[in-house]
N, C-alpha and C. Protein backbone atom coordinates (compact mmCIF):
# COMPACT_ATOMS: atom_id res chain seq x y z
N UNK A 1 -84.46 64.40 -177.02
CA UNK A 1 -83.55 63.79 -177.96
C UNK A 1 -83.35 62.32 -177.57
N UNK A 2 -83.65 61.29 -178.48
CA UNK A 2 -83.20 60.19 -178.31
C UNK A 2 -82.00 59.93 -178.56
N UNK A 3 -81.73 58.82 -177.31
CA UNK A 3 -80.04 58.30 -177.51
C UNK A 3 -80.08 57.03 -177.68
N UNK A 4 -79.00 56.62 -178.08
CA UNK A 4 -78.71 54.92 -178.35
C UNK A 4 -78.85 54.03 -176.97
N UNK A 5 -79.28 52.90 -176.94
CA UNK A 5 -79.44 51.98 -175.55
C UNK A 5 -78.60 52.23 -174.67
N UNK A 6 -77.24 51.97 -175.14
CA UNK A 6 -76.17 51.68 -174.89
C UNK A 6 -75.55 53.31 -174.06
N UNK A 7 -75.61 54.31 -174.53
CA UNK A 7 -75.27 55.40 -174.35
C UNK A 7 -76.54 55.83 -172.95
N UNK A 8 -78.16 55.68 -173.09
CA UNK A 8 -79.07 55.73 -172.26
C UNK A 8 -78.69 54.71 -170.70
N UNK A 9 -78.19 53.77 -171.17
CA UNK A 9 -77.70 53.33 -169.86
C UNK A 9 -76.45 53.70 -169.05
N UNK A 10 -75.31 53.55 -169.68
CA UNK A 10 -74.26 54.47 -169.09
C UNK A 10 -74.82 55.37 -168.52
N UNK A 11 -75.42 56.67 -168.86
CA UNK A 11 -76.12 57.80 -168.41
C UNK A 11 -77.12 57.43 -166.79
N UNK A 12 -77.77 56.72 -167.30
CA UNK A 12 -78.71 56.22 -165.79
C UNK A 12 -77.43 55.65 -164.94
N UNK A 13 -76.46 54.52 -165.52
CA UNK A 13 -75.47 54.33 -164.10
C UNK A 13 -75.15 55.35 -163.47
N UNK A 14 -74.34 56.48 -164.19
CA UNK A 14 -73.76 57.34 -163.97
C UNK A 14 -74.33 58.29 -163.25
N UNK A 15 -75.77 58.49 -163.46
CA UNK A 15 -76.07 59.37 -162.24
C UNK A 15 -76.87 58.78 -161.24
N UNK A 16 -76.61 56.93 -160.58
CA UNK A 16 -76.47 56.73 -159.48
C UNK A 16 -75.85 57.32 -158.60
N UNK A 17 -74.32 57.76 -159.07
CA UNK A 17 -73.12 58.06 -158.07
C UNK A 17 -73.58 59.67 -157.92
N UNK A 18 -73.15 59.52 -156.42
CA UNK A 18 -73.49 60.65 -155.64
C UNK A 18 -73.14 61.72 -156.10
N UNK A 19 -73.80 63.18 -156.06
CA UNK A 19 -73.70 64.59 -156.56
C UNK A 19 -74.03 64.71 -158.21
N UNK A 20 -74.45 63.45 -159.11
CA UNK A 20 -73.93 63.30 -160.22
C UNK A 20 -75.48 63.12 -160.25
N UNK A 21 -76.24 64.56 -160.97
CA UNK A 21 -77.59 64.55 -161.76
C UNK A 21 -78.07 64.32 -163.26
N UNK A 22 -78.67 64.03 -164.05
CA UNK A 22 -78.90 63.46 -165.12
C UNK A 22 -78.27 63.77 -166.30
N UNK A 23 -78.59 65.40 -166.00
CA UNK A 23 -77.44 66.55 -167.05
C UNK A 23 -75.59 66.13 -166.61
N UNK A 24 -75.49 66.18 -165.55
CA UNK A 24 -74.10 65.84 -165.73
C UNK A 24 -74.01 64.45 -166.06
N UNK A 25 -74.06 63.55 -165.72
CA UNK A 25 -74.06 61.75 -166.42
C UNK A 25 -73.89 62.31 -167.69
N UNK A 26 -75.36 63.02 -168.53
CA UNK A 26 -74.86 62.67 -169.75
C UNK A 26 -73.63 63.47 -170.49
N UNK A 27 -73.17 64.15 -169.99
CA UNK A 27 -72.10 64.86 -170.33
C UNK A 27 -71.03 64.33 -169.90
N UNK A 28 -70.84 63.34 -168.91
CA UNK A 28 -69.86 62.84 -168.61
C UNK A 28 -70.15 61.73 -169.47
N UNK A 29 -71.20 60.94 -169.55
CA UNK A 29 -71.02 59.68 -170.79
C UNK A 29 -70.67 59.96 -172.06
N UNK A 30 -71.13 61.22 -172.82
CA UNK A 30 -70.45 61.84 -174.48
C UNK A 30 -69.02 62.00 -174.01
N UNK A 31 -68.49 62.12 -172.77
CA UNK A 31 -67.05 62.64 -172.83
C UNK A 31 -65.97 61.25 -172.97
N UNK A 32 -67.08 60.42 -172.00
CA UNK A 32 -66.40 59.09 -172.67
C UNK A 32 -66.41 58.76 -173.87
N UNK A 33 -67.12 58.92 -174.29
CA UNK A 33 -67.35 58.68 -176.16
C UNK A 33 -66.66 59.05 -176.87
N UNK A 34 -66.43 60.70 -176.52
CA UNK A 34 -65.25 61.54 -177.14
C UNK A 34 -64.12 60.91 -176.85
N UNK A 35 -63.79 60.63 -175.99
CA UNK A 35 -62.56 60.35 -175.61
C UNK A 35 -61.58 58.98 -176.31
N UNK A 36 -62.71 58.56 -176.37
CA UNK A 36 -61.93 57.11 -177.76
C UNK A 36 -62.22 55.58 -176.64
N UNK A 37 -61.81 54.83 -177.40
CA UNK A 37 -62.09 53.24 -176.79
C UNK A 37 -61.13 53.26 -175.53
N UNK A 38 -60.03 53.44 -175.91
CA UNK A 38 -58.79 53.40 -175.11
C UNK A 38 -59.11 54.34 -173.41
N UNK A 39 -59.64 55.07 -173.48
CA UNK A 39 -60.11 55.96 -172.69
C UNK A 39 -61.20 55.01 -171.51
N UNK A 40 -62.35 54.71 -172.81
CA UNK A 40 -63.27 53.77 -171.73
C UNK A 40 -62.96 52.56 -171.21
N UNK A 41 -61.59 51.87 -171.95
CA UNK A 41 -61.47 50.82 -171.27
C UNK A 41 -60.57 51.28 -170.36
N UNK A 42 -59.91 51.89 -170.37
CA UNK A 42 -59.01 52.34 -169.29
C UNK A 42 -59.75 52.48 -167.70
N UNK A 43 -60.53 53.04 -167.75
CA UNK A 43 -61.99 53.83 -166.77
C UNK A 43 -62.88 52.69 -166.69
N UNK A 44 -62.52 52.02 -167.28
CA UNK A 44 -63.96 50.58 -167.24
C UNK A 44 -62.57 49.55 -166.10
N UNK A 45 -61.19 49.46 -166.91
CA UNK A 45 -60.44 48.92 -165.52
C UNK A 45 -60.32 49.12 -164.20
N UNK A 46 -60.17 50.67 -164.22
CA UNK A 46 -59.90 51.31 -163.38
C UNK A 46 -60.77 51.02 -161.87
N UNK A 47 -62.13 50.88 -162.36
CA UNK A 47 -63.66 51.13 -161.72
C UNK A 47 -63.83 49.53 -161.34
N UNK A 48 -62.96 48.40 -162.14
CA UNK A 48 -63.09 47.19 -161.67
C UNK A 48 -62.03 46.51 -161.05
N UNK A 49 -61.18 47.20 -160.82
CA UNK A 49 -59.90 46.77 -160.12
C UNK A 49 -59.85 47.35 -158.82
N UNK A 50 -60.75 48.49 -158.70
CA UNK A 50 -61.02 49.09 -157.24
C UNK A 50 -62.05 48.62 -156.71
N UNK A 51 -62.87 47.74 -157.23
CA UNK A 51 -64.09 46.73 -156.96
C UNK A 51 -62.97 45.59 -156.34
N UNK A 52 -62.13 44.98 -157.35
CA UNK A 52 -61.55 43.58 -157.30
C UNK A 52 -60.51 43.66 -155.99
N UNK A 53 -59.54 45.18 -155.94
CA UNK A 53 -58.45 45.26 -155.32
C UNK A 53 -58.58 45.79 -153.77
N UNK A 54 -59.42 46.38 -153.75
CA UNK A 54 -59.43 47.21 -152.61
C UNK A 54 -60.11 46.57 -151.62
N UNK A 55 -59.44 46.80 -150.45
CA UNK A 55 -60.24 46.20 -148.79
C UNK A 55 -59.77 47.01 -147.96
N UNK A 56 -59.96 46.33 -146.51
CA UNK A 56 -60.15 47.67 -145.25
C UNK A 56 -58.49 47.08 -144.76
N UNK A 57 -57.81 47.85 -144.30
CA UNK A 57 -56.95 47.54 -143.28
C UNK A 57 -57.27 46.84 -141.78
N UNK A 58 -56.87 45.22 -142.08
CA UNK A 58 -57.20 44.99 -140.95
C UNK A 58 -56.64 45.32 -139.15
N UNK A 59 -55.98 46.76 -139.33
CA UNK A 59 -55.57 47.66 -138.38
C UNK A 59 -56.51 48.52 -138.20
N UNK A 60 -56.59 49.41 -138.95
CA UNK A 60 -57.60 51.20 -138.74
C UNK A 60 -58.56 50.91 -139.56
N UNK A 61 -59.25 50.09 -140.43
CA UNK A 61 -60.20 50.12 -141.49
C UNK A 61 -60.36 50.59 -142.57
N UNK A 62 -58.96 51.56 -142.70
CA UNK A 62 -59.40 52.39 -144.02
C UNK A 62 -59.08 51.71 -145.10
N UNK A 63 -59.02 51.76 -146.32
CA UNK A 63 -59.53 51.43 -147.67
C UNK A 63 -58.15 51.20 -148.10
N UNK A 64 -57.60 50.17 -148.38
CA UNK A 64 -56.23 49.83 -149.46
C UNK A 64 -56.46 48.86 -149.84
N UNK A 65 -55.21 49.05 -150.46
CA UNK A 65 -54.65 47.50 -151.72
C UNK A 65 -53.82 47.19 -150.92
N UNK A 66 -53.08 47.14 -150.03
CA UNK A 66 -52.41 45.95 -148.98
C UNK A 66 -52.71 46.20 -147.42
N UNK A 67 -52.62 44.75 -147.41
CA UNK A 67 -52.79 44.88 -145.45
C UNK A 67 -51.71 44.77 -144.82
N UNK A 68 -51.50 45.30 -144.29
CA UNK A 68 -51.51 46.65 -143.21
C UNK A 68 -51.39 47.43 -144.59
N UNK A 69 -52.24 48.67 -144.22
CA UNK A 69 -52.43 50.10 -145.06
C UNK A 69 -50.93 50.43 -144.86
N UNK A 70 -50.45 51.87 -145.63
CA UNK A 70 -49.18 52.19 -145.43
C UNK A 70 -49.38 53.09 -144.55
N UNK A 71 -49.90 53.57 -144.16
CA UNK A 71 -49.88 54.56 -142.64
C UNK A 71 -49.48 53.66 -141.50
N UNK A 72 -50.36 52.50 -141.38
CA UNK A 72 -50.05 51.26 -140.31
C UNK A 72 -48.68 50.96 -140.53
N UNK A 73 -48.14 50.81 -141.64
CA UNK A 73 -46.42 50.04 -141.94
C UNK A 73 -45.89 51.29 -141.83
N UNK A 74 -45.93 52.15 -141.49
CA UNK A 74 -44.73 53.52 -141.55
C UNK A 74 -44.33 53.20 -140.44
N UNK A 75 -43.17 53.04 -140.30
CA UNK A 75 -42.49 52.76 -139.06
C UNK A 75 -42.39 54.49 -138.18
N UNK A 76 -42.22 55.40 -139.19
CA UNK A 76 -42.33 56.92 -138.53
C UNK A 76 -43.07 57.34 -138.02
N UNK A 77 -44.30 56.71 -138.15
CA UNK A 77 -45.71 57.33 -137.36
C UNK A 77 -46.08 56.74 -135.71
N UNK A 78 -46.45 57.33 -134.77
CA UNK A 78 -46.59 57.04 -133.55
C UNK A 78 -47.96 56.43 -133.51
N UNK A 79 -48.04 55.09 -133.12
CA UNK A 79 -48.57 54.35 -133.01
C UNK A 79 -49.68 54.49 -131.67
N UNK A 80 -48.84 54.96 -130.58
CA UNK A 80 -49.99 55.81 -129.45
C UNK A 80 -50.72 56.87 -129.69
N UNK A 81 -50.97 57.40 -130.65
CA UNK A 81 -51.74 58.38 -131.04
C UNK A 81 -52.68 58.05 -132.21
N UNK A 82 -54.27 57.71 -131.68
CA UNK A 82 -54.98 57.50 -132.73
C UNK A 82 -55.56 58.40 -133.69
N UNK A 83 -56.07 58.62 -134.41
CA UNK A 83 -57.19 59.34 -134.61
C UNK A 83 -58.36 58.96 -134.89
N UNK A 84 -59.48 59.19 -134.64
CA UNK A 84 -61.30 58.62 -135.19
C UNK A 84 -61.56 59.46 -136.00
N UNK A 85 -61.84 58.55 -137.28
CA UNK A 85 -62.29 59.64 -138.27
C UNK A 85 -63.68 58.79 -139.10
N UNK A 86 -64.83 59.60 -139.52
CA UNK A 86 -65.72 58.78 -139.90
C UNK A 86 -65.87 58.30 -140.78
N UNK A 87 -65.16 58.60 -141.72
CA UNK A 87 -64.58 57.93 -143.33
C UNK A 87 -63.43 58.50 -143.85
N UNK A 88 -63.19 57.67 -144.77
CA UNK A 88 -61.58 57.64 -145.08
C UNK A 88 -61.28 59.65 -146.25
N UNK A 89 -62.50 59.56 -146.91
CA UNK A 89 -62.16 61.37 -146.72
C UNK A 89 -61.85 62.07 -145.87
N UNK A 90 -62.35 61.83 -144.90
CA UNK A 90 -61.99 62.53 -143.38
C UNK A 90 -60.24 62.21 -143.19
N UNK A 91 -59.70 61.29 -143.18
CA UNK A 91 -58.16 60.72 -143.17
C UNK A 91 -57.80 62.10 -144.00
N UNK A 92 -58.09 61.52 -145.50
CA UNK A 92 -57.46 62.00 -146.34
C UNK A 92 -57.34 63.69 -146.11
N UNK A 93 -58.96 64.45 -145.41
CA UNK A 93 -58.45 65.35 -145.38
C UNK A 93 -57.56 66.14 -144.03
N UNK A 94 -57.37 65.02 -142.92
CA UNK A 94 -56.22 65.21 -141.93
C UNK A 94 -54.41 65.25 -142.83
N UNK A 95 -54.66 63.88 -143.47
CA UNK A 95 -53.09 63.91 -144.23
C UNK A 95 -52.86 65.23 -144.98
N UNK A 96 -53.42 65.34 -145.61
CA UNK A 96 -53.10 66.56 -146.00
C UNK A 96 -52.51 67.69 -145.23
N UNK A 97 -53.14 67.57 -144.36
CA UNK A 97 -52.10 69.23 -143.34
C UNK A 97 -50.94 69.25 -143.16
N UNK A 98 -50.71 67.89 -143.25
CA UNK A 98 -49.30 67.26 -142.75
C UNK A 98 -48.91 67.40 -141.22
N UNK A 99 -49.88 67.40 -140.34
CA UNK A 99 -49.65 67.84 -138.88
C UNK A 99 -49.50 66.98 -138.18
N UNK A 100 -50.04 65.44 -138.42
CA UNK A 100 -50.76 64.91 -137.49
C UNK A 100 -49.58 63.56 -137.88
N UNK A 101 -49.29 62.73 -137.14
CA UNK A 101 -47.79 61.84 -137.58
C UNK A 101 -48.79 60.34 -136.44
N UNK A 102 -49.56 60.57 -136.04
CA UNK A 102 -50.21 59.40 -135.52
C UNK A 102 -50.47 58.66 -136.84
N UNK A 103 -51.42 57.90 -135.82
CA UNK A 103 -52.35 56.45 -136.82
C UNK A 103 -53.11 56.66 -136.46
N UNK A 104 -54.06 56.19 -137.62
CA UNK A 104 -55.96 56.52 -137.97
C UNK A 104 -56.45 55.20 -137.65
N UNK A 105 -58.29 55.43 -137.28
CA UNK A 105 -58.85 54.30 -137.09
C UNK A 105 -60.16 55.22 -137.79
N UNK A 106 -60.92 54.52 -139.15
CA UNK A 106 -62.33 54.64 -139.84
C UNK A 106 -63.46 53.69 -139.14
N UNK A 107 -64.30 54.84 -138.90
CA UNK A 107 -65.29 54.32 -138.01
C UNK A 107 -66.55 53.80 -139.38
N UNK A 108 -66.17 54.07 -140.52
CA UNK A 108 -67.08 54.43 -142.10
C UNK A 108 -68.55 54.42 -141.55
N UNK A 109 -68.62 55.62 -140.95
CA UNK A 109 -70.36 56.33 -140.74
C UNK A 109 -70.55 56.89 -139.06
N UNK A 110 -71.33 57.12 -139.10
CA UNK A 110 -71.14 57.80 -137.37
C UNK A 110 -73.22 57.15 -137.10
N UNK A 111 -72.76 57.22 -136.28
CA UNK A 111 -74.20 56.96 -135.34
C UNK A 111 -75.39 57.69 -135.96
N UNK A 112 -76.69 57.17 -136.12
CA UNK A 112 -77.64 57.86 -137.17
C UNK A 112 -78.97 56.99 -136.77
N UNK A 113 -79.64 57.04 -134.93
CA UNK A 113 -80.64 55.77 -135.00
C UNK A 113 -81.89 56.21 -135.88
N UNK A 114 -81.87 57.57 -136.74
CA UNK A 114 -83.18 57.82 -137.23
C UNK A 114 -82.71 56.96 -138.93
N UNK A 115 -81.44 56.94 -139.02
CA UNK A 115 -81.60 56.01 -140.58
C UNK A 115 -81.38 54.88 -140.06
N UNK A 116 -81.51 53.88 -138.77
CA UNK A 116 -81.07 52.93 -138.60
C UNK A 116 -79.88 52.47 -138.26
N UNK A 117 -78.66 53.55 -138.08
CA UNK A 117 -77.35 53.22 -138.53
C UNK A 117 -76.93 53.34 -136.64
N UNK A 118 -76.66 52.14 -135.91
CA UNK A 118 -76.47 52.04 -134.53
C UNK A 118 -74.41 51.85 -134.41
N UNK A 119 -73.95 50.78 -133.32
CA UNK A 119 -72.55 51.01 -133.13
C UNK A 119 -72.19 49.52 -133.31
N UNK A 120 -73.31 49.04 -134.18
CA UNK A 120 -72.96 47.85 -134.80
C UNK A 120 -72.64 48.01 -136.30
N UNK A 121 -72.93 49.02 -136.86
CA UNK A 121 -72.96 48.94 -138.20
C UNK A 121 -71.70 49.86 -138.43
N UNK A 122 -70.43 50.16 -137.38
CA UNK A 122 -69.81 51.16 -137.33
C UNK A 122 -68.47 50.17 -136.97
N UNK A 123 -67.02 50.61 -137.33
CA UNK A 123 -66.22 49.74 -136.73
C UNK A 123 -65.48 50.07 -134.70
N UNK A 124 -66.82 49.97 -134.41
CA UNK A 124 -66.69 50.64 -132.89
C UNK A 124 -65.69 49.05 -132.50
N UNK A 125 -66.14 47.75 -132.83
CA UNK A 125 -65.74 46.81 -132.07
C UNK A 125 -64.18 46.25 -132.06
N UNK A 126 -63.96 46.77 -133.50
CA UNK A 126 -62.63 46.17 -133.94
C UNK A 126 -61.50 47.95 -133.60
N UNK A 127 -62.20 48.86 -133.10
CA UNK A 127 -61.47 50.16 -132.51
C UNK A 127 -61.12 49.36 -130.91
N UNK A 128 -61.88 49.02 -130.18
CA UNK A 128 -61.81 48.34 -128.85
C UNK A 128 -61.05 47.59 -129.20
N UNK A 129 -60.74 46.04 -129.82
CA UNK A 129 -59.99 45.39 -130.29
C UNK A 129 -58.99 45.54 -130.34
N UNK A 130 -58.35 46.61 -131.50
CA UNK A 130 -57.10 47.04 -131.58
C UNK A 130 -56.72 47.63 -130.40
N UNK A 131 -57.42 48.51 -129.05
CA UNK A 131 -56.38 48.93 -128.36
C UNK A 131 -56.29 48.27 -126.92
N UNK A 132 -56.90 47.31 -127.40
CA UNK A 132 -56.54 45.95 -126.07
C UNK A 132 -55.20 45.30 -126.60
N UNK A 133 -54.88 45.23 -127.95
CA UNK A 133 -54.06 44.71 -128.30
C UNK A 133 -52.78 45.75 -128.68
N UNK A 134 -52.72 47.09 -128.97
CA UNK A 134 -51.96 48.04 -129.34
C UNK A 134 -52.40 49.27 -128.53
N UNK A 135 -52.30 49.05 -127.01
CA UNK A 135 -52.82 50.13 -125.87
C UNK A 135 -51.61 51.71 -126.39
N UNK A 136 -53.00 52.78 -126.24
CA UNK A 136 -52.58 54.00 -127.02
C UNK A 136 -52.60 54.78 -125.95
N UNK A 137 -51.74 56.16 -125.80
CA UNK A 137 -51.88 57.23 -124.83
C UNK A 137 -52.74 58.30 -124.94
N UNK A 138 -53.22 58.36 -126.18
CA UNK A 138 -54.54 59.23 -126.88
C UNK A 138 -55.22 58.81 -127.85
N UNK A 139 -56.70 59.10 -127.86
CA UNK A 139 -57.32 59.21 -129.16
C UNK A 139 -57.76 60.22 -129.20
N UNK A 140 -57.97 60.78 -130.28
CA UNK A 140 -57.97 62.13 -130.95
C UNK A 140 -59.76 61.57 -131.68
N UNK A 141 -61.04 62.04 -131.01
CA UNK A 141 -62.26 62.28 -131.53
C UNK A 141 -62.13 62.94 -133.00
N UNK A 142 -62.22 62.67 -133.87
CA UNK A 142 -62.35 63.88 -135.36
C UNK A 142 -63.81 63.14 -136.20
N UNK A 143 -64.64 63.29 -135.46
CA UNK A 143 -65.96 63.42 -136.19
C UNK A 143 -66.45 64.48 -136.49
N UNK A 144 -67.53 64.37 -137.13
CA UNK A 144 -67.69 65.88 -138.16
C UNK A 144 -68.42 66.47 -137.20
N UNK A 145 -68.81 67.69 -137.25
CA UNK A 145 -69.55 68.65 -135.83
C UNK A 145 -70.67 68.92 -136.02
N UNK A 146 -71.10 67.77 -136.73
CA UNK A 146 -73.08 67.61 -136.59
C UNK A 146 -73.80 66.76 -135.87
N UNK A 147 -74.79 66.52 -135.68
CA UNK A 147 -75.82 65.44 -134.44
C UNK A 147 -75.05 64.77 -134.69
N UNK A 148 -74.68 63.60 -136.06
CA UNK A 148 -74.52 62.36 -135.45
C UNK A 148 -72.87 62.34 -135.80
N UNK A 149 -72.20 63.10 -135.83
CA UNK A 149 -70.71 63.11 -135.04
C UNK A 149 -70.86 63.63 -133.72
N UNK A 150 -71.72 64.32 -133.22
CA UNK A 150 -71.68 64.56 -131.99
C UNK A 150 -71.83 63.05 -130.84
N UNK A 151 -73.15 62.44 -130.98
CA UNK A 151 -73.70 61.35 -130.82
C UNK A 151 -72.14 60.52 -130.74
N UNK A 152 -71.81 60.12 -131.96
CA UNK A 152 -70.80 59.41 -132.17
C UNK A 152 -69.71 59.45 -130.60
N UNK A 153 -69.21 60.70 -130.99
CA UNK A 153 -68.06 61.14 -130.31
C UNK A 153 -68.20 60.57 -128.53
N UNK A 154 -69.78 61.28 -128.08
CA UNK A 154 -70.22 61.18 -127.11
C UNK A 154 -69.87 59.37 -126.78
N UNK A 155 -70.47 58.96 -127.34
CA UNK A 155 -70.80 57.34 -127.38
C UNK A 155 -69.39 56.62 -127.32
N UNK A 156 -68.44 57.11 -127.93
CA UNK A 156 -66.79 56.43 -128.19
C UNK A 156 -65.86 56.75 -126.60
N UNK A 157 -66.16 58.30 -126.49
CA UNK A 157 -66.16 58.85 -124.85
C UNK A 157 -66.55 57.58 -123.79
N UNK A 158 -67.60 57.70 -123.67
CA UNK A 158 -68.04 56.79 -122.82
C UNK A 158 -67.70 54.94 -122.72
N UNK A 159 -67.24 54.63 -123.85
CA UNK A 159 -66.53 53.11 -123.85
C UNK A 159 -65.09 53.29 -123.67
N UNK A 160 -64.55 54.50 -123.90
CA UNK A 160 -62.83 54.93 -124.27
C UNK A 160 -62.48 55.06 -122.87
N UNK A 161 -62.94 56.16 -121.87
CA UNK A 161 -62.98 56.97 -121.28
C UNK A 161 -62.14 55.28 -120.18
N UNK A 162 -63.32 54.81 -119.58
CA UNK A 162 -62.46 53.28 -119.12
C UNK A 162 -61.44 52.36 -119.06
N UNK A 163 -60.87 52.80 -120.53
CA UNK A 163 -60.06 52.09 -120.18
C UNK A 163 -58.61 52.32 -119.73
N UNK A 164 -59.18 54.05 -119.50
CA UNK A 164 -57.21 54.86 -119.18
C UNK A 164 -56.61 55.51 -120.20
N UNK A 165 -57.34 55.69 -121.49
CA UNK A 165 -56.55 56.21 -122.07
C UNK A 165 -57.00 57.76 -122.61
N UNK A 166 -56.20 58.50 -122.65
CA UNK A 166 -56.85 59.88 -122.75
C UNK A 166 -57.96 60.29 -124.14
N UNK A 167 -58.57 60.69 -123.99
CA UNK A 167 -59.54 60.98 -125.10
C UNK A 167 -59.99 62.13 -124.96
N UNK A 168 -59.63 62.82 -126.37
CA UNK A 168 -60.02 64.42 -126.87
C UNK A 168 -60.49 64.44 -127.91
N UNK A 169 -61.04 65.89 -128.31
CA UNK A 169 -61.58 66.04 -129.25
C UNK A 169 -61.22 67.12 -129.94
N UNK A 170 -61.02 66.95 -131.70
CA UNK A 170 -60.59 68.28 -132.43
C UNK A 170 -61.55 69.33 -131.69
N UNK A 171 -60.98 70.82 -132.02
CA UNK A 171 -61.10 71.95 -131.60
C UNK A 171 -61.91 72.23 -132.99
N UNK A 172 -63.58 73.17 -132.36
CA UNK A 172 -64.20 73.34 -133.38
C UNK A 172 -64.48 75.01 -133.00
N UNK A 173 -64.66 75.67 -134.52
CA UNK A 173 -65.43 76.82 -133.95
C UNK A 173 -64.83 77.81 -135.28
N UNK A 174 -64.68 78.99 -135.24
CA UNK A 174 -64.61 80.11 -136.52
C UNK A 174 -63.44 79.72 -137.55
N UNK A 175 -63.81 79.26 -138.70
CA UNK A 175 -62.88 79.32 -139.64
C UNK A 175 -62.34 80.23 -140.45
N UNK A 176 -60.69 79.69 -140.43
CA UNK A 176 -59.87 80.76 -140.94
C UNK A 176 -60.62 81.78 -142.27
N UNK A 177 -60.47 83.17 -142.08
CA UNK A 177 -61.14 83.79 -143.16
C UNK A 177 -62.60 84.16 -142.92
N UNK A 178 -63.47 83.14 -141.84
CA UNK A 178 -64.42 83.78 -141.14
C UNK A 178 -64.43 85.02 -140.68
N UNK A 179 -65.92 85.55 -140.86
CA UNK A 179 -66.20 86.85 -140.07
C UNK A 179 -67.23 86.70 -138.62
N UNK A 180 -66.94 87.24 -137.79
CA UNK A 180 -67.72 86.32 -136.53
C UNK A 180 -69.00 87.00 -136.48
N UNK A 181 -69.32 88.06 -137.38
CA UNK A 181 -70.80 88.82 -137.60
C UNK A 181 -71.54 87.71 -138.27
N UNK A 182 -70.96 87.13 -139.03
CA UNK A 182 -72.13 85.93 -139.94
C UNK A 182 -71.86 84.75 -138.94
N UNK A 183 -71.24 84.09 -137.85
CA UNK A 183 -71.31 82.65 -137.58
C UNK A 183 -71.78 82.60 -136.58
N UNK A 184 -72.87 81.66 -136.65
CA UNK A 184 -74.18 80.98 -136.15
C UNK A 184 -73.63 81.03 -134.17
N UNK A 185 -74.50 80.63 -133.42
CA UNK A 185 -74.29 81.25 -132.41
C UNK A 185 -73.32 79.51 -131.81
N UNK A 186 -73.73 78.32 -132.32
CA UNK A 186 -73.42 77.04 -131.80
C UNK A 186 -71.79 77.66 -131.69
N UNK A 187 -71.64 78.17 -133.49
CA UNK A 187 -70.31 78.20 -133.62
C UNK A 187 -69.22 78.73 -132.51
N UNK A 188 -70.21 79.91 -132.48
CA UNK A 188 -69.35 81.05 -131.77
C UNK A 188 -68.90 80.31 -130.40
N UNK A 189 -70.06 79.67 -129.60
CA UNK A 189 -69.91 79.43 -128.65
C UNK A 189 -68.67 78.39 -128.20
N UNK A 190 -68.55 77.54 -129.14
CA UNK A 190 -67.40 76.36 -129.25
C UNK A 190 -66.20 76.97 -128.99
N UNK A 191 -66.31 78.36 -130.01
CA UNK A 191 -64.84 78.82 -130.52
C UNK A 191 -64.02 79.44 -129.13
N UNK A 192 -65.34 79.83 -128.48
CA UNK A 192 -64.87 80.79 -127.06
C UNK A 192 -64.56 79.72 -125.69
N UNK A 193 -65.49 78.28 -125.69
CA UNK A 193 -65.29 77.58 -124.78
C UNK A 193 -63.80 76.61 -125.64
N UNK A 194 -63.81 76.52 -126.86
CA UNK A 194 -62.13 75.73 -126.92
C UNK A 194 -61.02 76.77 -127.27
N UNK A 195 -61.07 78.12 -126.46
CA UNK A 195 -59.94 78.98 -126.90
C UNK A 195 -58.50 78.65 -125.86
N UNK A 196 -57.64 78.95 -125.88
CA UNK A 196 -56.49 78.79 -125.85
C UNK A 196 -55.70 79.59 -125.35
N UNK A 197 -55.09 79.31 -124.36
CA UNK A 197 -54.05 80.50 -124.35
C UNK A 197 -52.36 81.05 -125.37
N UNK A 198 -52.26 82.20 -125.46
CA UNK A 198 -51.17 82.51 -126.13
C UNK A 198 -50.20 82.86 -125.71
């Protein structure tokens, strides 16, 4: 079926963005269509004001519309307690638990020398930075529990570890609702070497 220029391109932008295959684009571009003018310009602002508005916190790195982020300006949050997280989803999905009352530092990517991606292309330097200047009693490792969060973690260890301040790492291993007949043996093994007493 042919489509109009205009409608054929939307469609190709649209399934640049990640998870988003040709069939969905174009169903998400008719929905804009459906949806009326008011709709696309709304979504056409939206998409250019988070281009225009948004930058890193020049504290933890993560992604806002003012500097200092509001996690950094909460006067309620403990400032000696970091967390490393490898992108700001990762934050988002710590805030959520509501557990954790520290401050975050976005590393946005973890160590990867087979795509090229080393501890220059990572905010390793401006993490050192901040705690020469805002010395912390913990950082809290929360990289994801694959090679290159492992890598990562390892690598942050070894520059952290120096300068006195304690450094740990989230607790990995059987998730809630898991059955321990299906999980892989790495898993198991984590779950039994970070168990706990009760």
């Amino acid at each position: 079926m042919a489509v109009a220029e205009p409608i054929a391109r939307l469609v190709k932008e649209l399934a640049k963005l990640p998870g988003i295959g040709e069939k969905t684009a174009q169903r998400l571009a008719f929905h804009v269509l459906e949806a009326g003018p008011a709709y696309a310009e709304a979504l056409a602002s939206a998409i250019s004001g988070v281009v225009r508005d948004v930058r890193t916190c020049s504290s933890c790195q993560t992604l806002t519309d003012q500097d200092p982020c509001a996690i950094c300006r909460d006067g309620r949050r403990d400032g000696r307690l970091i967390c490393v997280v490898e992108g700001v989803p990762d934050l988002v999905a710590i805030e959520r638990t509501h557990e954790f009352r520290g401050r975050y530092h976005v590393l946005h990517g973890a160590l990867s020398p087979l795509d090229g991606v080393g501890p220059g292309d990572l905010t390793v330097r401006e993490l050192l930075l901040r705690l020469e200047r805002e010395p912390a009693e913990e950082v809290i490792l929360a990289t994801n529990p694959d090679v290159e969060g492992e890598a990562t973690a390892l690598y942050l260890v070894k520059l952290l570890k120096p300068l006195g301040v304690k450094v740990s790492r989230i607790a990995q291993g059987v998730p809630m609702g898991g059955d321990l007949e299906y999980a892989d043996q790495v898993t198991l093994a984590r779950a039994l070497a970070g168990r706990r007493e009760l």
